[in-house]
C-alpha atoms as a PDB file:
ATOM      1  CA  UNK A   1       0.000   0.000   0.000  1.00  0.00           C
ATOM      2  CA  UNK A   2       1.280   2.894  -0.978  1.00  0.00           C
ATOM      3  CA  UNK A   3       0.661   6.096   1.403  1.00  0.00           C
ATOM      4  CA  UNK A   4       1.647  10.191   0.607  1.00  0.00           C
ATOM      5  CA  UNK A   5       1.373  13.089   2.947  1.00  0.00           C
ATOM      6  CA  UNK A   6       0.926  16.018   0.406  1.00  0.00           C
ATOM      7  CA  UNK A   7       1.213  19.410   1.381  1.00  0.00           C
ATOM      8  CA  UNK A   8       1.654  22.829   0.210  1.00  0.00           C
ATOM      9  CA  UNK A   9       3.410  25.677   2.803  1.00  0.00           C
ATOM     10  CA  UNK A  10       3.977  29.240   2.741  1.00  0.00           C
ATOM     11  CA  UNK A  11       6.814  30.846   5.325  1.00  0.00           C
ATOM     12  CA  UNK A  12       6.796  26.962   6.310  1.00  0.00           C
ATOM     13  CA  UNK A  13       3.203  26.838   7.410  1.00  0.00           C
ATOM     14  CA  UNK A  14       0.992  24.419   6.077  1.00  0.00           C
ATOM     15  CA  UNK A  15      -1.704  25.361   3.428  1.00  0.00           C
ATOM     16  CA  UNK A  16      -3.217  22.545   1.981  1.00  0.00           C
ATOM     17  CA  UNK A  17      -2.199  19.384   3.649  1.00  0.00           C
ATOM     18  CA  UNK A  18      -4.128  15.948   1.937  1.00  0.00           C
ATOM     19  CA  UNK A  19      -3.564  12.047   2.517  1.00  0.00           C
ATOM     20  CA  UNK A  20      -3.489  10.011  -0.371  1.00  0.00           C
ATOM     21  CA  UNK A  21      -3.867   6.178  -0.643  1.00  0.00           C
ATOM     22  CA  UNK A  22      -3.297   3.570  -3.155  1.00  0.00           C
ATOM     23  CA  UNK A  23      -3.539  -0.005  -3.238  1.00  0.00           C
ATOM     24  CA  UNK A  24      -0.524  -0.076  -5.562  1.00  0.00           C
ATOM     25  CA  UNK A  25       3.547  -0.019  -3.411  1.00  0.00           C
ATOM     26  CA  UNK A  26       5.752   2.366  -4.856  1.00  0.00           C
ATOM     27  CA  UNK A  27       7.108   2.357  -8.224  1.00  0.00           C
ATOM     28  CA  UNK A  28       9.712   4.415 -10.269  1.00  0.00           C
ATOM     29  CA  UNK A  29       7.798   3.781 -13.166  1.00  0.00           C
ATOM     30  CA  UNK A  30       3.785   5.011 -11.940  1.00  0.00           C
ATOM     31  CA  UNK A  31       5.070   7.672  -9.119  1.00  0.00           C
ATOM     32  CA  UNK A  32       4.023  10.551 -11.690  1.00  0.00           C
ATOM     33  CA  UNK A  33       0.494   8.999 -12.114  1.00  0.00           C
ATOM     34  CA  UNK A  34       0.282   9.503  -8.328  1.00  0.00           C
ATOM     35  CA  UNK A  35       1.874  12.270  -8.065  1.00  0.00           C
ATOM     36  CA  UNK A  36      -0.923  13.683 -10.424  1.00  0.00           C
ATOM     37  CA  UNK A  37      -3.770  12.164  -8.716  1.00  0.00           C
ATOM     38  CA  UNK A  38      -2.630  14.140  -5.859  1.00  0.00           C
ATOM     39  CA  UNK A  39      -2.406  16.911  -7.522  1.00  0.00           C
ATOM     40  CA  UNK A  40      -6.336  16.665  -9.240  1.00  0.00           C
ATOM     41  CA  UNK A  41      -7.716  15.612  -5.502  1.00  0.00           C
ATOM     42  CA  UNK A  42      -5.432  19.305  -4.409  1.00  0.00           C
ATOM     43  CA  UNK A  43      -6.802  21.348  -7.245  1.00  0.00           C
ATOM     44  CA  UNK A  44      -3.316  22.083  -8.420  1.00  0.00           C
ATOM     45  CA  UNK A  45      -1.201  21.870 -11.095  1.00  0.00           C
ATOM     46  CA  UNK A  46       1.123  19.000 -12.367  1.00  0.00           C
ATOM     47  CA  UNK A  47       4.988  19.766 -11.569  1.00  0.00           C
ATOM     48  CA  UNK A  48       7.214  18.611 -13.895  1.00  0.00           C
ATOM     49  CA  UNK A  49       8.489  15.334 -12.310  1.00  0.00           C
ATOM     50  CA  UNK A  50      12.368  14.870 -12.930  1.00  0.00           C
ATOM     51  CA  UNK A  51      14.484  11.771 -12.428  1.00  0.00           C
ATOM     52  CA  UNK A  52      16.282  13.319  -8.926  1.00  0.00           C
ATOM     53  CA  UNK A  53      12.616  13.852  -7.929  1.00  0.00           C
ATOM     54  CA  UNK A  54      11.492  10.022  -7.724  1.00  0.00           C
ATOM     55  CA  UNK A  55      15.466   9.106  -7.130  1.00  0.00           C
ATOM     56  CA  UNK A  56      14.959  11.518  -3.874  1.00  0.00           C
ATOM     57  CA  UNK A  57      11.539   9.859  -3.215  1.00  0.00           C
ATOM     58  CA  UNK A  58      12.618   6.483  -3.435  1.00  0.00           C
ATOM     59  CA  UNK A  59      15.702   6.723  -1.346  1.00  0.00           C
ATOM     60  CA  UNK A  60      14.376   9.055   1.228  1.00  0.00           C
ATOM     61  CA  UNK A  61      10.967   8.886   1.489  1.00  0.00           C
ATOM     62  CA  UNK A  62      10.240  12.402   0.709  1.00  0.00           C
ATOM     63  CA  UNK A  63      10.312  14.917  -2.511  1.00  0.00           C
ATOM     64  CA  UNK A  64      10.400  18.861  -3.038  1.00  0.00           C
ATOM     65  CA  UNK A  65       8.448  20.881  -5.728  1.00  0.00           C
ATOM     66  CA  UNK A  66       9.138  24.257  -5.517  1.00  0.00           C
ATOM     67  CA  UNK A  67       7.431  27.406  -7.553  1.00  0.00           C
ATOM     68  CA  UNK A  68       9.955  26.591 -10.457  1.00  0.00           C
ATOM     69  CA  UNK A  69       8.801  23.111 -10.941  1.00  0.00           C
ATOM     70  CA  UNK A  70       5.425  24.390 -12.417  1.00  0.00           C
ATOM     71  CA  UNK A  71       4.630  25.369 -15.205  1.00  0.00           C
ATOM     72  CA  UNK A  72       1.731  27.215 -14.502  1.00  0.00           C
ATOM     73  CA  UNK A  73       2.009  29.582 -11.505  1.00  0.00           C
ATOM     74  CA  UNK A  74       1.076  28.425  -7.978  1.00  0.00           C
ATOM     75  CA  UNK A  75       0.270  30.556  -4.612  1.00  0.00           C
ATOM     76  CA  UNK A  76       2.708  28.354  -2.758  1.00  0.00           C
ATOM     77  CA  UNK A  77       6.200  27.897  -2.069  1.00  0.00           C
ATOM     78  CA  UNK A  78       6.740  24.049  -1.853  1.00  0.00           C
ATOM     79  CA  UNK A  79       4.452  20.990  -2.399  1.00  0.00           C
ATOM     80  CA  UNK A  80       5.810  18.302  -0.304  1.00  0.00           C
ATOM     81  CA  UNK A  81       5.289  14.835  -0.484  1.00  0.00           C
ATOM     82  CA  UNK A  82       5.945  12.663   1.839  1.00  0.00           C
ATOM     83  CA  UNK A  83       5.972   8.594   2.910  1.00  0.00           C
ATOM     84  CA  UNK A  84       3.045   7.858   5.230  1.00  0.00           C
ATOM     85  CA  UNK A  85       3.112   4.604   5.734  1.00  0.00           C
ATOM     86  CA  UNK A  86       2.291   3.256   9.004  1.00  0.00           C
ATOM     87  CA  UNK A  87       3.957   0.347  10.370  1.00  0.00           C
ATOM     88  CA  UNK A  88       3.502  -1.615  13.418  1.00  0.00           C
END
């Protein structure tokens, strides 16, 4: 099960701050598909998703996108996605 903490943050305070949940376990090759999923549930737009992105995702559990990432211009300064699984 695969498990993201997305948020957006201004001066480091939280905005917009949305759990998502798939059935699938992470995967190099469908992180952008969830990445954009989170993005539609957020009412935002799409970053551009590079290769250090998922690399940073996969071997740390969390990833960046800053204004620059976006195409389109967005009222915050950092989307932030992070692992949320729960073990016991």
């Amino acid at each position: 099960m695969l498990r993201i903490w997305a948020r957006t943050t201004v001066d480091n305070k939280i905005i917009l701050s949305y759990i998502y949940e798939s059935i699938d376990h992470f995967s190099v090759d469908t992180f952008r598909l969830h990445i954009e999923k989170i993005c539609h549930e957020l009412d935002l737009p799409t970053p551009i998703v590079l290769k250090t992105h998922v690399n940073n995702y996969d071997e740390f559990g969390t990833v960046t996108f800053y204004k620059n990432d976006f195409v389109e211009s967005v009222d915050f300064e950092k989307l932030i996605l992070e692992n949320a699984v729960i073990t016991h």
